[in-house]
C-alpha atoms as a PDB file:
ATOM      1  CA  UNK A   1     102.169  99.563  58.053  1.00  0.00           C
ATOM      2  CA  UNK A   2      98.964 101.156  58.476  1.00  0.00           C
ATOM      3  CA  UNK A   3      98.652 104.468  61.383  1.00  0.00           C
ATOM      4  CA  UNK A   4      95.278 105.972  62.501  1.00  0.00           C
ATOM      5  CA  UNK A   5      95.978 109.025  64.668  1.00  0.00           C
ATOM      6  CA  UNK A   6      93.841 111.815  65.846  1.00  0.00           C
ATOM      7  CA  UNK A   7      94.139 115.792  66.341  1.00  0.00           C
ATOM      8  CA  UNK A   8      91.349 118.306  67.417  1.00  0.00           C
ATOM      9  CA  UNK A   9      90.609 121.397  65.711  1.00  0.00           C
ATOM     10  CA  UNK A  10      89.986 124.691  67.271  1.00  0.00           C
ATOM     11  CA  UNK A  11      86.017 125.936  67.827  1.00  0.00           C
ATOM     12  CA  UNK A  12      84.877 127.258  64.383  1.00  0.00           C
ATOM     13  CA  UNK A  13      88.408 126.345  62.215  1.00  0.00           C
ATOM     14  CA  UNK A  14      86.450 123.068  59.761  1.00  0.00           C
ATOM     15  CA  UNK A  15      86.330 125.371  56.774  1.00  0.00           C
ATOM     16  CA  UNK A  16      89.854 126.719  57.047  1.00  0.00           C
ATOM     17  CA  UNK A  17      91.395 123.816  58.099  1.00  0.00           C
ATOM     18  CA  UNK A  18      89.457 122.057  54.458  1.00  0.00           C
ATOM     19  CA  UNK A  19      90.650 124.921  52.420  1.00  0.00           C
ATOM     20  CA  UNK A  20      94.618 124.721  53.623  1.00  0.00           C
ATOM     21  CA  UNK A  21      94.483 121.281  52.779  1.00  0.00           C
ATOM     22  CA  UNK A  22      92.975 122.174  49.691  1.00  0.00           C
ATOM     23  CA  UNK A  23      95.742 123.603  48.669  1.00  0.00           C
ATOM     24  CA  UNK A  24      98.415 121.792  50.309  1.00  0.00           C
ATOM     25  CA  UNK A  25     102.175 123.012  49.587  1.00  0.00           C
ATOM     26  CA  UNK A  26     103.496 120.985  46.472  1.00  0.00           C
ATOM     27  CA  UNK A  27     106.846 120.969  48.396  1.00  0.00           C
ATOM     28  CA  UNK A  28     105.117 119.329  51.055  1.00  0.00           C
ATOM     29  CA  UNK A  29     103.200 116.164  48.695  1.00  0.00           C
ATOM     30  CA  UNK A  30     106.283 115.955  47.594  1.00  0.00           C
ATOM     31  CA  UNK A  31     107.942 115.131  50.996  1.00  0.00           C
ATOM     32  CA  UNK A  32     105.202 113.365  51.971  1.00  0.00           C
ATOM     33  CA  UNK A  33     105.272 110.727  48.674  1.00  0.00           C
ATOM     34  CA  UNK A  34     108.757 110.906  48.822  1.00  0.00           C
ATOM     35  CA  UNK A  35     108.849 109.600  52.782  1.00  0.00           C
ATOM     36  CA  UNK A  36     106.252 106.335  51.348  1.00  0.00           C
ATOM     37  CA  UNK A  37     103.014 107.170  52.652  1.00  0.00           C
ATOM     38  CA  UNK A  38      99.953 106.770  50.633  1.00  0.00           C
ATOM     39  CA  UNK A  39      96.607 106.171  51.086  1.00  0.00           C
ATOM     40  CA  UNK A  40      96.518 108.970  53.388  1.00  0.00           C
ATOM     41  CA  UNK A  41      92.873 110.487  54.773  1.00  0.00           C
ATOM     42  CA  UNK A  42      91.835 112.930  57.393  1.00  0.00           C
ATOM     43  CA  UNK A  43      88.223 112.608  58.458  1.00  0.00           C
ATOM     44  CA  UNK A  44      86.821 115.162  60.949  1.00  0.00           C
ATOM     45  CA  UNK A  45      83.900 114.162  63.461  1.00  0.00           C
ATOM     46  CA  UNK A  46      82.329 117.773  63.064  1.00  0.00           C
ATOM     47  CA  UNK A  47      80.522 117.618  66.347  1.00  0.00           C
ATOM     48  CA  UNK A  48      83.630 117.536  68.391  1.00  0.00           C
ATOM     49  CA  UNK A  49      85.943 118.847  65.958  1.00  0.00           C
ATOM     50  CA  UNK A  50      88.108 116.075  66.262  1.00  0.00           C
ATOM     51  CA  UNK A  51      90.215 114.466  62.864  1.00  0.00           C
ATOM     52  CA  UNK A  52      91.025 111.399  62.584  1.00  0.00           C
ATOM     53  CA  UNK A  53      94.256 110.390  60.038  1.00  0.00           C
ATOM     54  CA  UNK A  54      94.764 107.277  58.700  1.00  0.00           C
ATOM     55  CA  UNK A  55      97.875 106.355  56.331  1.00  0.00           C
ATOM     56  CA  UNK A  56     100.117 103.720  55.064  1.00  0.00           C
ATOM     57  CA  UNK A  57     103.777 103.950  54.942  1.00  0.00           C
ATOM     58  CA  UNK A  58     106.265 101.368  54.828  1.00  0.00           C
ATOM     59  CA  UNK A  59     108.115 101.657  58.257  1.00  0.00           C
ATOM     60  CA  UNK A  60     107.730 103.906  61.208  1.00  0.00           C
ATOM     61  CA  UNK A  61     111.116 104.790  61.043  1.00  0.00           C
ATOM     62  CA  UNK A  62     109.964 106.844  57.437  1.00  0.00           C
ATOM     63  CA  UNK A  63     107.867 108.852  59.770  1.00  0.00           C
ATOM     64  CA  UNK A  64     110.032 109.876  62.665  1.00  0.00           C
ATOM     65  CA  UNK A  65     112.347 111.773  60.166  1.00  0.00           C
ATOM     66  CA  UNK A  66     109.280 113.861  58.838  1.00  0.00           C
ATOM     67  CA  UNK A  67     109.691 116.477  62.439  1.00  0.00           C
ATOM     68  CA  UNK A  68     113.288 117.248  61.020  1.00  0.00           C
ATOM     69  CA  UNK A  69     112.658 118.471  57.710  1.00  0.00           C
ATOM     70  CA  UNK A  70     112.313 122.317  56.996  1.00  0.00           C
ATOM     71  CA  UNK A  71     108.813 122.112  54.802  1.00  0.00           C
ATOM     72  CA  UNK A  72     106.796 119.612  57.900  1.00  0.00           C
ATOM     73  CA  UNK A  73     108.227 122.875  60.228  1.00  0.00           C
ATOM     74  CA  UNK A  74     107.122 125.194  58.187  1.00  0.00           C
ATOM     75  CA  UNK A  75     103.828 123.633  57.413  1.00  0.00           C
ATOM     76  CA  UNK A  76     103.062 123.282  61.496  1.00  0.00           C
ATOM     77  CA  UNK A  77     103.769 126.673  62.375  1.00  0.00           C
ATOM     78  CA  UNK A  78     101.218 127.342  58.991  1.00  0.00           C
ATOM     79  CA  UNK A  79      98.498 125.133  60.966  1.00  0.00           C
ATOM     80  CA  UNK A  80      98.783 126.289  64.697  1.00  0.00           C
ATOM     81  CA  UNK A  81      96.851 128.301  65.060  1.00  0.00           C
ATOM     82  CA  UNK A  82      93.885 125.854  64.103  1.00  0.00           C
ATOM     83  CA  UNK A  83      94.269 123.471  65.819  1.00  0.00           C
ATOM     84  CA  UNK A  84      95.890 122.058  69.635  1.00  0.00           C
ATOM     85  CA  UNK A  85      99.435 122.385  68.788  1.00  0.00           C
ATOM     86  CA  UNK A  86     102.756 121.871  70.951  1.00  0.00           C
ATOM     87  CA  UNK A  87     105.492 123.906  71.978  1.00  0.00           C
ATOM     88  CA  UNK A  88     107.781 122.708  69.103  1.00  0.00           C
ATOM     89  CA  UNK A  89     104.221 123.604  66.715  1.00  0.00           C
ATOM     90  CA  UNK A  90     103.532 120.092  65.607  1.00  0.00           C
ATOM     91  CA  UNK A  91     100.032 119.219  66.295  1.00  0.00           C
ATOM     92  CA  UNK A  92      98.747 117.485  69.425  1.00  0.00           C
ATOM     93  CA  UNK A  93      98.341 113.983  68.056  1.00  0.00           C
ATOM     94  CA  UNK A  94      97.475 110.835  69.608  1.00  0.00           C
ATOM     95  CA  UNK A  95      98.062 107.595  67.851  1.00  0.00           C
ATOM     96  CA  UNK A  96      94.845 105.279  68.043  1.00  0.00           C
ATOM     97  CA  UNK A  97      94.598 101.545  68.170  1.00  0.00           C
ATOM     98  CA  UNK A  98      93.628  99.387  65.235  1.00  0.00           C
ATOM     99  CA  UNK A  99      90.308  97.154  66.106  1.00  0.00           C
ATOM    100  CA  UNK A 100      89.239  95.719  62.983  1.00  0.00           C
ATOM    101  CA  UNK A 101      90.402  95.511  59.162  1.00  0.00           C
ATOM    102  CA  UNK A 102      88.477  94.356  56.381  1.00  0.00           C
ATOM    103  CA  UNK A 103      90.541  93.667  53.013  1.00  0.00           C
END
């Protein structure tokens, strides 16, 4: 199953957002991998400071677990103050609508 989604990053937060994902938490990969997804990209429209993630992963189900594990937590509460968060940290993040696919 393939997800596009979409976040927006504070005014002025491109670089830092880049270099924390630069150097991503190995604990986190790890969770990440270990919950199926792969091929996952964030692009980032840097007029509007919007990113837009796209992934694969084999169910949803392997994503709605990812909120309950210590390391996502911890990583959200690392990113917040970047980016539009909510009041449980996670990021503000709006799932978009496949339109076309070319294999």
């Amino acid at each position: 199953m393939k997800i596009g989604f979409k976040m927006k990053l504070h005014p002025g937060q491109q670089a830092e957002y880049k270099h924390r994902h630069d150097a991503i938490w190995p604990e986190l990969k790890v969770l990440l991998k270990e919950t199926g997804i792969r091929d996952y990209s964030i692009f980032i429209d840097e007029e509007t400071n919007f990113l837009f993630g796209v992934l694969t992963v084999p169910d949803q189900t392997a994503l709605d677990a990812l909120p309950h594990h210590p390391v996502m937590k911890k990583w959200w509460v690392y990113m917040k103050d970047i980016m539009e968060s909510n009041p449980d940290n996670s990021p503000v993040s709006v799932p978009l609508k496949e339109v076309f696919y070319l294999e």
